[in-house]
PDB file of N, CA and C in Angstrom:
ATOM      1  N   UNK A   1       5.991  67.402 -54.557  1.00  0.00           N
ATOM      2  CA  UNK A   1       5.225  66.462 -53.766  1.00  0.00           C
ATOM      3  C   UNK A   1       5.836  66.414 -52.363  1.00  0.00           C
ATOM      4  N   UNK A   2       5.014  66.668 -51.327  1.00  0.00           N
ATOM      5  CA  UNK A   2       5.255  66.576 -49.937  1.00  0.00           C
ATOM      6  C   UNK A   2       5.028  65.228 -49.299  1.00  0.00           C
ATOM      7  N   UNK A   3       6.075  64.360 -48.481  1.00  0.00           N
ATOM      8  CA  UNK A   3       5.735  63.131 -47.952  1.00  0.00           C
ATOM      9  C   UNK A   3       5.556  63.738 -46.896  1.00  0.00           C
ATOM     10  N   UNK A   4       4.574  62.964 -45.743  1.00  0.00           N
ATOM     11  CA  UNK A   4       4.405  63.322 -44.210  1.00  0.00           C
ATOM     12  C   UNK A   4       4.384  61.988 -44.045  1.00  0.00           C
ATOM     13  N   UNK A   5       4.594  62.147 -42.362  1.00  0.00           N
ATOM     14  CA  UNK A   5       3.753  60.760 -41.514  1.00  0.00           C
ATOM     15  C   UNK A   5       3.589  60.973 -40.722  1.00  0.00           C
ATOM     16  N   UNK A   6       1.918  60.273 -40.707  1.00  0.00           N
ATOM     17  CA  UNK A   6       1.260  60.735 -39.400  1.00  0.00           C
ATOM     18  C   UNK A   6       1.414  59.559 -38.398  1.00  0.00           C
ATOM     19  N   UNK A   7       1.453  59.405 -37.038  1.00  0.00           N
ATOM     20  CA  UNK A   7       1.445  58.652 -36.364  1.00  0.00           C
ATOM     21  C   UNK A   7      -0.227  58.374 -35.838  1.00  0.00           C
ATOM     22  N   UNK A   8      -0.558  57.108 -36.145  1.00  0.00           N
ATOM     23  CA  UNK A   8      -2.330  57.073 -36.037  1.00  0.00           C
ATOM     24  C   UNK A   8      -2.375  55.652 -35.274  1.00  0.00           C
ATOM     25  N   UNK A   9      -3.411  55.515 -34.509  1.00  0.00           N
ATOM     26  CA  UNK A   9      -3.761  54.843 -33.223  1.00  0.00           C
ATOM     27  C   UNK A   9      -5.181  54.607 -33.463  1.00  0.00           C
ATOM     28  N   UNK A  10      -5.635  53.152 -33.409  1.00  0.00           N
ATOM     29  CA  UNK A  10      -7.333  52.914 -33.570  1.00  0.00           C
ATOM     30  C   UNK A  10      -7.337  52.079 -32.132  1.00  0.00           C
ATOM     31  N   UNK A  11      -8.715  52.132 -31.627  1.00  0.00           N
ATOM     32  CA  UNK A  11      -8.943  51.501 -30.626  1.00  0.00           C
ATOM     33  C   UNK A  11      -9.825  50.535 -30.706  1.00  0.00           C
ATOM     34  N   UNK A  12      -9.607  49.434 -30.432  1.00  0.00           N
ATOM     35  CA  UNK A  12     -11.036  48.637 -31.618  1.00  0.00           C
ATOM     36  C   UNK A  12     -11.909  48.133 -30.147  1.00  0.00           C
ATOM     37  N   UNK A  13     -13.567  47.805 -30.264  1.00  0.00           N
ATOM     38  CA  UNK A  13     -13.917  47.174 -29.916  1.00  0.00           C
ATOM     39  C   UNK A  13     -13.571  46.335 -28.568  1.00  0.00           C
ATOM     40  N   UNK A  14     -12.296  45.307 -28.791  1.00  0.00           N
ATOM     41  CA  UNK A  14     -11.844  44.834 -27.403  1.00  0.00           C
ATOM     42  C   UNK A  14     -10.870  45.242 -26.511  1.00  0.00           C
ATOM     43  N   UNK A  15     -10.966  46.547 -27.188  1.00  0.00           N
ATOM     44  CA  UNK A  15     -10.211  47.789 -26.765  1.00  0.00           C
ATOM     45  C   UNK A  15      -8.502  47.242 -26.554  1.00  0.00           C
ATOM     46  N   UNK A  16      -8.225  46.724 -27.452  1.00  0.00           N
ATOM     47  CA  UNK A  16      -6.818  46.317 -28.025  1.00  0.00           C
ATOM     48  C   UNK A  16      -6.371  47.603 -28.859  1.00  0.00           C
ATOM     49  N   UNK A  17      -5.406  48.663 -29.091  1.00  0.00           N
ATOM     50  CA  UNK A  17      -5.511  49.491 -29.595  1.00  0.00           C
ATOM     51  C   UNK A  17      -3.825  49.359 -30.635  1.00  0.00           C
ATOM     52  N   UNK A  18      -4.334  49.269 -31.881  1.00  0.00           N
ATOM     53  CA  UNK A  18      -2.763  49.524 -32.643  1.00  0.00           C
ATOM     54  C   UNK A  18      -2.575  50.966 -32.946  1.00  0.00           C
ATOM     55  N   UNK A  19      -0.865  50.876 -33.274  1.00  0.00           N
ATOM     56  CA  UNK A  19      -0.397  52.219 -33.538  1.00  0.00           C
ATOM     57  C   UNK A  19       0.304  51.950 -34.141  1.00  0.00           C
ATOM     58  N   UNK A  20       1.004  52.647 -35.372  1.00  0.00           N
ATOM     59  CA  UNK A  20       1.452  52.568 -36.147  1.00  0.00           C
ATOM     60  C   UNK A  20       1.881  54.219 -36.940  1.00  0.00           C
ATOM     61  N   UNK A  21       2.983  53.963 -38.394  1.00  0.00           N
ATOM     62  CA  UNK A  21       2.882  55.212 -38.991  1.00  0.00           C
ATOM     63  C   UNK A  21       2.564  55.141 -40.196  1.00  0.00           C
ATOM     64  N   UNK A  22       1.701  56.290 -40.722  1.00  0.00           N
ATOM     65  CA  UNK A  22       0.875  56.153 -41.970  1.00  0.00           C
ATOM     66  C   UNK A  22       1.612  57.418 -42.712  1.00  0.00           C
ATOM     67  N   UNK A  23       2.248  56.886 -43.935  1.00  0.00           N
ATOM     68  CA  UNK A  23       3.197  57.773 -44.966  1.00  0.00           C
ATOM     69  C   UNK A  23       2.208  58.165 -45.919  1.00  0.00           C
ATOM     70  N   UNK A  24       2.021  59.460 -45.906  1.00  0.00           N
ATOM     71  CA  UNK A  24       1.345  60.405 -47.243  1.00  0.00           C
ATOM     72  C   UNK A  24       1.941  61.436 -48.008  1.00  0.00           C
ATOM     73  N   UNK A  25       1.215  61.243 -48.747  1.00  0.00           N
ATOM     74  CA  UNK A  25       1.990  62.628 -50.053  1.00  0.00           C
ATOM     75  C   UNK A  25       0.840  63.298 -50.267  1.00  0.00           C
ATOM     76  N   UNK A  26       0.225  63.383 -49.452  1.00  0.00           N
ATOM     77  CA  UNK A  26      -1.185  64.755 -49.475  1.00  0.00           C
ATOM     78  C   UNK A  26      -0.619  65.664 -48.688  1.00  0.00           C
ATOM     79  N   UNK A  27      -0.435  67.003 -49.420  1.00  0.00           N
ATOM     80  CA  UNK A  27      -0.027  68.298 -48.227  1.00  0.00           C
ATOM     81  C   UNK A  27      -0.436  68.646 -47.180  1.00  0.00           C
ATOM     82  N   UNK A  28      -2.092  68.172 -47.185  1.00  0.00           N
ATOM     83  CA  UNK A  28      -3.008  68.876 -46.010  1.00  0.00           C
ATOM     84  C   UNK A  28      -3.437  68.088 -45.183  1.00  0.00           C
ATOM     85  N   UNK A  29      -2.844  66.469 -45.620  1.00  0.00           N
ATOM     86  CA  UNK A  29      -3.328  65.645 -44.412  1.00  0.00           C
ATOM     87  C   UNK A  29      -3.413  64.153 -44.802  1.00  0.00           C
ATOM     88  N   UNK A  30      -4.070  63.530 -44.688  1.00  0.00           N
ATOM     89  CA  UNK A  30      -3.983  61.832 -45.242  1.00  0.00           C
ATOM     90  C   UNK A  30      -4.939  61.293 -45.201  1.00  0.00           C
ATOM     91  N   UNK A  31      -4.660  59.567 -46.094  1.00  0.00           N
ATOM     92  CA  UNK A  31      -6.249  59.250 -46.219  1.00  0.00           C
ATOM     93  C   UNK A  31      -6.414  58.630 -44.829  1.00  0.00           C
ATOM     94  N   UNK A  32      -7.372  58.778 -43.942  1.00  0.00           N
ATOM     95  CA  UNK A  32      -8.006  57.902 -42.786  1.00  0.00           C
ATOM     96  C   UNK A  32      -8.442  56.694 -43.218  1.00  0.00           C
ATOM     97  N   UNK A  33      -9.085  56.504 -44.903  1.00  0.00           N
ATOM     98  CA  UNK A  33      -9.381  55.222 -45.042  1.00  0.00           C
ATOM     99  C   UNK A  33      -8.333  54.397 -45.430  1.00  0.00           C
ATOM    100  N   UNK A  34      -7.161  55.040 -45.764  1.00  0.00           N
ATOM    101  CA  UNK A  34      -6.213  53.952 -45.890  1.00  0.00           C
ATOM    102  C   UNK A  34      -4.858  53.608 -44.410  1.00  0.00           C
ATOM    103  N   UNK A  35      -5.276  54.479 -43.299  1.00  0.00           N
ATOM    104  CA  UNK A  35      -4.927  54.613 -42.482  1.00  0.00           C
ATOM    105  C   UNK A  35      -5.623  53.328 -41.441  1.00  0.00           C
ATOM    106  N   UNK A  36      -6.877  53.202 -42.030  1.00  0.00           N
ATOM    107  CA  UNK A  36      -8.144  52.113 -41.238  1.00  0.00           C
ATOM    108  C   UNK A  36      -7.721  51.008 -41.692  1.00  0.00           C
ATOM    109  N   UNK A  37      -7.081  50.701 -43.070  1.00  0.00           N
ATOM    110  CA  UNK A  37      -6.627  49.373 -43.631  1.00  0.00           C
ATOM    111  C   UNK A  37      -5.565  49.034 -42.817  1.00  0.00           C
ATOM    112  N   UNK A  38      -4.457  49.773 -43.154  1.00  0.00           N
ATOM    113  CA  UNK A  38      -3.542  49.727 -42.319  1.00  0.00           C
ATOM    114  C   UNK A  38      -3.771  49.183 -41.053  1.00  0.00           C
ATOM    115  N   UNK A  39      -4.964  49.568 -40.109  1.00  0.00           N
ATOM    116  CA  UNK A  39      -4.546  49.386 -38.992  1.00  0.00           C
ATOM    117  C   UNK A  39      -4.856  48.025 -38.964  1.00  0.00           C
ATOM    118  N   UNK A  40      -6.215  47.460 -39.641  1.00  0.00           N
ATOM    119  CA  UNK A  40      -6.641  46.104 -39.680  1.00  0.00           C
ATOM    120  C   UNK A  40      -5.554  45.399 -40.083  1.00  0.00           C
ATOM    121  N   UNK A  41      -4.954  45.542 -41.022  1.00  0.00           N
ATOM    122  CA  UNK A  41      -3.137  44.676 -41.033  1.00  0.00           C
ATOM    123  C   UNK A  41      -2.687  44.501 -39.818  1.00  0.00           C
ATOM    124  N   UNK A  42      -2.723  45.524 -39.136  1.00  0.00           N
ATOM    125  CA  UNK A  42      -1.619  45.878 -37.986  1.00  0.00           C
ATOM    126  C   UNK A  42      -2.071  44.884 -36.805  1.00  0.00           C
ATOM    127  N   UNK A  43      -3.767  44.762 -36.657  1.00  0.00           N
ATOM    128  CA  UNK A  43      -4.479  44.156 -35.864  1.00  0.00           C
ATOM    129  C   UNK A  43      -4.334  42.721 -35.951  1.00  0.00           C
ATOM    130  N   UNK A  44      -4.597  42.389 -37.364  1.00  0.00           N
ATOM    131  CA  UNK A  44      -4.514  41.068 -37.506  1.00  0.00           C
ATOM    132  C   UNK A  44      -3.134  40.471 -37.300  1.00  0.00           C
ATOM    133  N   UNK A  45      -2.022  41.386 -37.717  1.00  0.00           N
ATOM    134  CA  UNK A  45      -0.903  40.785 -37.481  1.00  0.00           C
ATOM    135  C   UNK A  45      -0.047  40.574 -36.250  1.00  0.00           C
ATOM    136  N   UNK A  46      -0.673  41.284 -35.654  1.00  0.00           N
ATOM    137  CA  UNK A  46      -0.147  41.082 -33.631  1.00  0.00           C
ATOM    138  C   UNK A  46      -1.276  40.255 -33.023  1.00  0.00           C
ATOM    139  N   UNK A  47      -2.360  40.371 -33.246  1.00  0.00           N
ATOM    140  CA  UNK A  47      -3.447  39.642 -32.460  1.00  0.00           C
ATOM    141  C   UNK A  47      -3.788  37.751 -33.180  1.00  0.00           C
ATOM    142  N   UNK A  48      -3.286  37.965 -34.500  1.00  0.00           N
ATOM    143  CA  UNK A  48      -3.367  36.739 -35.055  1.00  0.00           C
ATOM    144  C   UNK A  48      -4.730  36.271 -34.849  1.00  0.00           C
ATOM    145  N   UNK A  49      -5.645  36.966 -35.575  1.00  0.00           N
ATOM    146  CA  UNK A  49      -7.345  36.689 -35.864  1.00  0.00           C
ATOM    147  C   UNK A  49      -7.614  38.582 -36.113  1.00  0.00           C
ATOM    148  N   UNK A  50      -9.047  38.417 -37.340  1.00  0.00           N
ATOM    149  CA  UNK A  50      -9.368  39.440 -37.543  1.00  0.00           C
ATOM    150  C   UNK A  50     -10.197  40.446 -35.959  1.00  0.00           C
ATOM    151  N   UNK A  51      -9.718  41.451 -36.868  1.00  0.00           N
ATOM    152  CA  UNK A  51     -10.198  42.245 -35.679  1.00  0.00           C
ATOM    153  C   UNK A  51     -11.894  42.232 -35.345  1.00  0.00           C
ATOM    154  N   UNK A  52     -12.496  42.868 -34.040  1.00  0.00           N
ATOM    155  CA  UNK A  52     -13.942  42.833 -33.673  1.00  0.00           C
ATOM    156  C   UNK A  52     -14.772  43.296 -35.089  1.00  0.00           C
ATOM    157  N   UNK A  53     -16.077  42.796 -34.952  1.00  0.00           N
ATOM    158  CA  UNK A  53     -16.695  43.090 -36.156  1.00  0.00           C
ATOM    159  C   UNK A  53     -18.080  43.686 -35.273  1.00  0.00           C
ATOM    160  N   UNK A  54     -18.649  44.232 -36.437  1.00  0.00           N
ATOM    161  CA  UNK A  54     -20.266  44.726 -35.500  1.00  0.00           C
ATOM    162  C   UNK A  54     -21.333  44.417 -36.696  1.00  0.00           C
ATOM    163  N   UNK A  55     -22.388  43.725 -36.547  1.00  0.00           N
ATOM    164  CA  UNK A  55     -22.920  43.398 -37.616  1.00  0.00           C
ATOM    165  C   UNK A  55     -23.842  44.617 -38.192  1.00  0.00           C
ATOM    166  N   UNK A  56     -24.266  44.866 -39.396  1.00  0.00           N
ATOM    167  CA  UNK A  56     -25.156  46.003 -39.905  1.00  0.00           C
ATOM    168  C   UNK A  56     -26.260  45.725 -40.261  1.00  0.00           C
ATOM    169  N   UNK A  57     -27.400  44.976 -39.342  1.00  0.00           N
ATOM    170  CA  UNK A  57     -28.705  44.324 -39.842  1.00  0.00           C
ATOM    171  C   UNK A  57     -29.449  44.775 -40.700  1.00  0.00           C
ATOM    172  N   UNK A  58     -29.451  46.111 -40.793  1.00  0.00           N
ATOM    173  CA  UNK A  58     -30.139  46.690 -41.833  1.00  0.00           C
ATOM    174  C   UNK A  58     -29.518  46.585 -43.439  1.00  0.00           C
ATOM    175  N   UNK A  59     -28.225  46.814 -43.675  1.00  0.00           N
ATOM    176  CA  UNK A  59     -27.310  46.710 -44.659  1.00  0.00           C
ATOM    177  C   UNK A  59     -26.875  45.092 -45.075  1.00  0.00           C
ATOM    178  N   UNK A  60     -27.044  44.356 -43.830  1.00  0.00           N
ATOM    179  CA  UNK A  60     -26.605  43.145 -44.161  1.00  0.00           C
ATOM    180  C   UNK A  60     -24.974  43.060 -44.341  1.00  0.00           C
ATOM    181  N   UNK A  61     -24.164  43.518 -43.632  1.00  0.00           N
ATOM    182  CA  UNK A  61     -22.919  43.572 -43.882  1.00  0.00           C
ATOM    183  C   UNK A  61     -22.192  43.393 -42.111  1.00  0.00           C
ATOM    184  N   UNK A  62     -20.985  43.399 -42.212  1.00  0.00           N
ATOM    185  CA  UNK A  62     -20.221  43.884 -40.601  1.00  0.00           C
ATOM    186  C   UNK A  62     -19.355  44.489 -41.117  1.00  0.00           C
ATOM    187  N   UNK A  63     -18.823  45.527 -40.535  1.00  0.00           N
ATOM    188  CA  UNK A  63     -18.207  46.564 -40.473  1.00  0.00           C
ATOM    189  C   UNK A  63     -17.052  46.260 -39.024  1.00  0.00           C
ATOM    190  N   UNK A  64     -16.208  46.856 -39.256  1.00  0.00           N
ATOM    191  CA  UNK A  64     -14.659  46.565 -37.990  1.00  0.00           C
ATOM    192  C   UNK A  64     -15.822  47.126 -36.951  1.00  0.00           C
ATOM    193  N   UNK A  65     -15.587  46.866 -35.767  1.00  0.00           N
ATOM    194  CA  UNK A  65     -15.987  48.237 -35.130  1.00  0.00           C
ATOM    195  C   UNK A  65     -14.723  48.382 -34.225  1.00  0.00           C
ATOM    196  N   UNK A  66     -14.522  50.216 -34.273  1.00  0.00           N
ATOM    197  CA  UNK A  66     -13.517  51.030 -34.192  1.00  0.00           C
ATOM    198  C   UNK A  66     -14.143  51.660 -33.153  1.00  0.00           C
ATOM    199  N   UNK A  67     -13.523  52.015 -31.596  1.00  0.00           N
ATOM    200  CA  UNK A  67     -14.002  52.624 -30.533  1.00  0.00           C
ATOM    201  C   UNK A  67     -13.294  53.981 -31.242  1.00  0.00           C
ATOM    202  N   UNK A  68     -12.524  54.447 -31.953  1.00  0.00           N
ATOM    203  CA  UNK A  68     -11.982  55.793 -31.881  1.00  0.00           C
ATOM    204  C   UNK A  68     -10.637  55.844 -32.565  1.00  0.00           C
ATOM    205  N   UNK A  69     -10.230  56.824 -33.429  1.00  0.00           N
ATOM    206  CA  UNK A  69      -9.434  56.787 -33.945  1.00  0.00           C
ATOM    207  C   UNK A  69      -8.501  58.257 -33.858  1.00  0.00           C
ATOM    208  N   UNK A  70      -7.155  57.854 -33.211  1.00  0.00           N
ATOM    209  CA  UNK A  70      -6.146  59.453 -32.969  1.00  0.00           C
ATOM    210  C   UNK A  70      -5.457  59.256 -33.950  1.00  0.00           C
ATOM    211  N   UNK A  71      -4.656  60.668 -34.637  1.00  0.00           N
ATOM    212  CA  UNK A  71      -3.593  60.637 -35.489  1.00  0.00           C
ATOM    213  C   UNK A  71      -3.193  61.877 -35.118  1.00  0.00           C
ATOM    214  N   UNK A  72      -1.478  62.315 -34.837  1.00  0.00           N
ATOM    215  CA  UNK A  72      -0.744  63.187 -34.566  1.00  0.00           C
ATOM    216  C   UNK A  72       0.105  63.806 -35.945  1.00  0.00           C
ATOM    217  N   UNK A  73      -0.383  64.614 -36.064  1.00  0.00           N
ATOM    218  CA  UNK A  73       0.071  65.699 -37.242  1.00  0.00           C
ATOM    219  C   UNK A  73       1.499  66.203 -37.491  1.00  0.00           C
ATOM    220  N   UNK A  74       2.093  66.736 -38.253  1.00  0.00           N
ATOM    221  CA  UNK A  74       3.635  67.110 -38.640  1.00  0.00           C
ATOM    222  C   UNK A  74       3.563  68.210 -37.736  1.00  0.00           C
ATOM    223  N   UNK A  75       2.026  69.180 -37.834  1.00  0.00           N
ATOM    224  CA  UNK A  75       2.141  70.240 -37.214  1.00  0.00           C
ATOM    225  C   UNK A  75       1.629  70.088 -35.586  1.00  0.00           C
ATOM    226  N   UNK A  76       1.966  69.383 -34.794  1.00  0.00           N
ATOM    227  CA  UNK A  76       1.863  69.127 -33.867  1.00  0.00           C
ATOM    228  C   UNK A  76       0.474  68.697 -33.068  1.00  0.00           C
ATOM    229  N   UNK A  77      -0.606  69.000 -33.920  1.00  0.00           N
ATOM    230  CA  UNK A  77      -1.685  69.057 -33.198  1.00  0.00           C
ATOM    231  C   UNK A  77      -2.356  67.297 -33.487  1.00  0.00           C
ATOM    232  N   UNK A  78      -3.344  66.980 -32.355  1.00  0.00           N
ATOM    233  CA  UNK A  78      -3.875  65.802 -32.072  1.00  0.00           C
ATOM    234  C   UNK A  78      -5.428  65.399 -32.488  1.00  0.00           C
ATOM    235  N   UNK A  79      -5.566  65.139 -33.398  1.00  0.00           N
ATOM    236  CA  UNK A  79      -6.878  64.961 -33.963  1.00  0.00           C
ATOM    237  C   UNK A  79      -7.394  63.512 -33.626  1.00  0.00           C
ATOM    238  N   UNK A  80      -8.648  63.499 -32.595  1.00  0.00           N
ATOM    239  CA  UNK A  80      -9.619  62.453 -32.003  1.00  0.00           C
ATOM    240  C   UNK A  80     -10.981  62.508 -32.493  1.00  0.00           C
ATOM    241  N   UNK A  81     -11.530  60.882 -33.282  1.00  0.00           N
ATOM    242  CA  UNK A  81     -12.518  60.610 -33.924  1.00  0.00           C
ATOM    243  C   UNK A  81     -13.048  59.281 -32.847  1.00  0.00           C
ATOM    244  N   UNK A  82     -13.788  60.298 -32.338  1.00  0.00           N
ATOM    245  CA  UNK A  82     -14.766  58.877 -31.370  1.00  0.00           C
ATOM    246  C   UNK A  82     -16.315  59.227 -31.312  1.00  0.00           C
ATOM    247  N   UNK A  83     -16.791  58.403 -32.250  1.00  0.00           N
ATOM    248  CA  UNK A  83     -18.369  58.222 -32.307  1.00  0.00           C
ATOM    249  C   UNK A  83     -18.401  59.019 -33.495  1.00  0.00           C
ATOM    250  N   UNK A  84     -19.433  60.367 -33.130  1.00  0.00           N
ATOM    251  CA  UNK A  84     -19.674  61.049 -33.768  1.00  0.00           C
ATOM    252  C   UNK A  84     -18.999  62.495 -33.322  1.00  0.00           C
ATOM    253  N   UNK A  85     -17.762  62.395 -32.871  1.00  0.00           N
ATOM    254  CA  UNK A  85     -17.487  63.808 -32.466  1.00  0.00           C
ATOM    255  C   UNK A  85     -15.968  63.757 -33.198  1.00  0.00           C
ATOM    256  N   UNK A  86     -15.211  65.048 -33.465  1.00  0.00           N
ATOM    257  CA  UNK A  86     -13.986  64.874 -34.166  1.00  0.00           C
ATOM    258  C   UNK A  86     -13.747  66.646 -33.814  1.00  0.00           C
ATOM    259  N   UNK A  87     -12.253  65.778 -32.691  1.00  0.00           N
ATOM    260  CA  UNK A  87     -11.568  67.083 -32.102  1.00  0.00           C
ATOM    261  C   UNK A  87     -10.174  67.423 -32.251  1.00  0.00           C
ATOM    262  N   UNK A  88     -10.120  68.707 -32.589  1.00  0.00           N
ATOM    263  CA  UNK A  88      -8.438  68.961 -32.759  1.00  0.00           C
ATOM    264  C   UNK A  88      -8.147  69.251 -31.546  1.00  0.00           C
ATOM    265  N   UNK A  89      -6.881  68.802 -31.351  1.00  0.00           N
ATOM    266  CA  UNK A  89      -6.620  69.727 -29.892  1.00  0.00           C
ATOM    267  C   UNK A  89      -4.517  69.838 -29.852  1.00  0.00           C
ATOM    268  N   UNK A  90      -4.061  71.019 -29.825  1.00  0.00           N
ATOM    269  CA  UNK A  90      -2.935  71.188 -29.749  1.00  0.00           C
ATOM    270  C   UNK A  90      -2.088  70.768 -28.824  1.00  0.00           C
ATOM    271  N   UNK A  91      -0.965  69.718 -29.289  1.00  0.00           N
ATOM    272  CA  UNK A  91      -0.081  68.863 -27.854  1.00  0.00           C
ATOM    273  C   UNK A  91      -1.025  68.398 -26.837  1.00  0.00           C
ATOM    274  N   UNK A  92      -1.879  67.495 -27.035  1.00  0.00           N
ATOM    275  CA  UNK A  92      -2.578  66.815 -26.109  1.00  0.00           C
ATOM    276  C   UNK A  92      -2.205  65.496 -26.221  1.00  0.00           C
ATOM    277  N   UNK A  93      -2.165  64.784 -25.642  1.00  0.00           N
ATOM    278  CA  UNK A  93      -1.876  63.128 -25.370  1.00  0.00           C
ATOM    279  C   UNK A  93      -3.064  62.419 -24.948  1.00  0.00           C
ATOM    280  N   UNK A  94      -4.251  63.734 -24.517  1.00  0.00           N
ATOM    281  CA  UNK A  94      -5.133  62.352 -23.832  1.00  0.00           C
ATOM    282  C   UNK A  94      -5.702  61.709 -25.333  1.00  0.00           C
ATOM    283  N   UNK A  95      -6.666  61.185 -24.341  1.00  0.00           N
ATOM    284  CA  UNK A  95      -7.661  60.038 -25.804  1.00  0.00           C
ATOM    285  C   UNK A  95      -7.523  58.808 -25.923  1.00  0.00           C
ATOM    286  N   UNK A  96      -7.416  57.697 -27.009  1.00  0.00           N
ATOM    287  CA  UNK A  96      -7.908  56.765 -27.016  1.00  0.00           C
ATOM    288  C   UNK A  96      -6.729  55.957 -25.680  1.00  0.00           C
ATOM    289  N   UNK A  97      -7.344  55.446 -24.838  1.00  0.00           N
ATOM    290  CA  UNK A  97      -6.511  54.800 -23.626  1.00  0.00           C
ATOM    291  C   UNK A  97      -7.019  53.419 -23.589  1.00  0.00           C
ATOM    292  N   UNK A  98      -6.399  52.293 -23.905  1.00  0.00           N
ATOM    293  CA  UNK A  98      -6.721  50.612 -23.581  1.00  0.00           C
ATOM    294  C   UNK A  98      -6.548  50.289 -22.293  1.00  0.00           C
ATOM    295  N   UNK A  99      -8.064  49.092 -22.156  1.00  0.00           N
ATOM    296  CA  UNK A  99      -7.485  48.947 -20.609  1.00  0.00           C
ATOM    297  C   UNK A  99      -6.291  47.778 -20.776  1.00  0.00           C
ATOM    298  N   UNK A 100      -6.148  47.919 -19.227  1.00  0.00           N
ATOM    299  CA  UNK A 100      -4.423  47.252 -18.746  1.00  0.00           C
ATOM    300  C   UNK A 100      -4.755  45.871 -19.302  1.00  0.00           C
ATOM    301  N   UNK A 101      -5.798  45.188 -19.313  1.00  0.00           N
ATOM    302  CA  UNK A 101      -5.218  44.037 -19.723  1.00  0.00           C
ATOM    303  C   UNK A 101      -4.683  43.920 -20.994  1.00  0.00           C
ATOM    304  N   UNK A 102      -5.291  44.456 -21.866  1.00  0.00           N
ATOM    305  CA  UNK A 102      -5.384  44.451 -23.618  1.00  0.00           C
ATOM    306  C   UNK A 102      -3.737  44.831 -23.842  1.00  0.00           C
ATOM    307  N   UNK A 103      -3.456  45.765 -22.988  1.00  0.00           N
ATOM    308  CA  UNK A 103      -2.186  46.277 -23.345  1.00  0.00           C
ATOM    309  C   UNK A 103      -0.945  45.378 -22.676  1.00  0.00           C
ATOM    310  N   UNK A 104      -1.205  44.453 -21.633  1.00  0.00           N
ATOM    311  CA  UNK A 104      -0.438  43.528 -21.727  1.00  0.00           C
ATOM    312  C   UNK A 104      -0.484  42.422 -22.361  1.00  0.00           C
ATOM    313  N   UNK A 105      -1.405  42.330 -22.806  1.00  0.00           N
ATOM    314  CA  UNK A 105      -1.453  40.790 -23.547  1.00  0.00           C
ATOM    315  C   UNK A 105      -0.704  41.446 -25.147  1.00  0.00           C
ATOM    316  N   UNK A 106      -0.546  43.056 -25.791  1.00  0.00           N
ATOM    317  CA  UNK A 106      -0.064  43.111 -26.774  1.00  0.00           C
ATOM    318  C   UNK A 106       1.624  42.826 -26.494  1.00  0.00           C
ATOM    319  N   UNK A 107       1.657  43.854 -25.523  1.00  0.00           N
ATOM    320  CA  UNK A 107       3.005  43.190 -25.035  1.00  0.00           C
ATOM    321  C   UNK A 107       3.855  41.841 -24.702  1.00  0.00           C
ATOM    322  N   UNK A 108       2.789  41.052 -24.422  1.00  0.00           N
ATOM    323  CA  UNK A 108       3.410  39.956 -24.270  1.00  0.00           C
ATOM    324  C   UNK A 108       3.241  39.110 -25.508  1.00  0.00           C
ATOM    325  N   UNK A 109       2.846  39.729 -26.709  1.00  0.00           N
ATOM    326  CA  UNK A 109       2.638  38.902 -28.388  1.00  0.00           C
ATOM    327  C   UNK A 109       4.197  39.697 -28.712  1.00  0.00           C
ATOM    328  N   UNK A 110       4.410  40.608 -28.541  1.00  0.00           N
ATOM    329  CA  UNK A 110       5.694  41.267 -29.179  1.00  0.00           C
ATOM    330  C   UNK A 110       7.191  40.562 -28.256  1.00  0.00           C
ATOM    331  N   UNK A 111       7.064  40.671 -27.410  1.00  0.00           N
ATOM    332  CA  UNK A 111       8.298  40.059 -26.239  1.00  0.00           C
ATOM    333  C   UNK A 111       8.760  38.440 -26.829  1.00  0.00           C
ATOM    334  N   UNK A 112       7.521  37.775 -27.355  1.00  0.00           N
ATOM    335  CA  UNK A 112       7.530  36.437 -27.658  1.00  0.00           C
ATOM    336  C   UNK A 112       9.128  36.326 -28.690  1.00  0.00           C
TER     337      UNK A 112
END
């Protein structure tokens, strides 16, 4: 059995973005849906309230809504899920980017 960890980044909605590391024992890669739980932990627990929701009128449900989701691989490469598109791209850094305010107000929940 192989452990990895991927380092994975969601960008939600008020474009507050957590990051975190997600430990797997899948050889070829990890679950994203338990990577999405994770992050909603991660959200709720720095922002202190659940994360953005988007309602599903047709389904009758809300769903998180997630602007995009990165995770960085053992083998170096950068895999970006935004919308409907999903790109590998080798040693890249760009992608999901929060604006400045979001990212100081996380900072200033952690400094506390």
């Amino acid at each position: 059995m192989t452990i990895v960890s991927v380092i994975c980044e969601v960008a939600w909605g008020d474009r507050v973005v957590t990051r975190m590391t997600v430990w797997s024992d899948m050889p070829d890669g990890f679950g994203i849906g338990r990577a999405l739980i994770l992050a909603t932990y991660a959200y709720e627990s720095r922002m202190r309230r659940p994360p953005p929701e988007i309602e599903l009128k047709s389904l009758g449900v809300s769903v998180p809504h997630i602007l995009a989701l990165r995770y960085h691989t053992m083998d170096g490469k950068t895999h970006i899920m935004e919308g409907d598109k999903d790109i590998a791209r080798d040693g890249d850094d760009g992608g999901v980017r929060p604006r400045a305010p979001a990212t100081r107000r996380v900072r200033e929940r952690r400094s506390r």
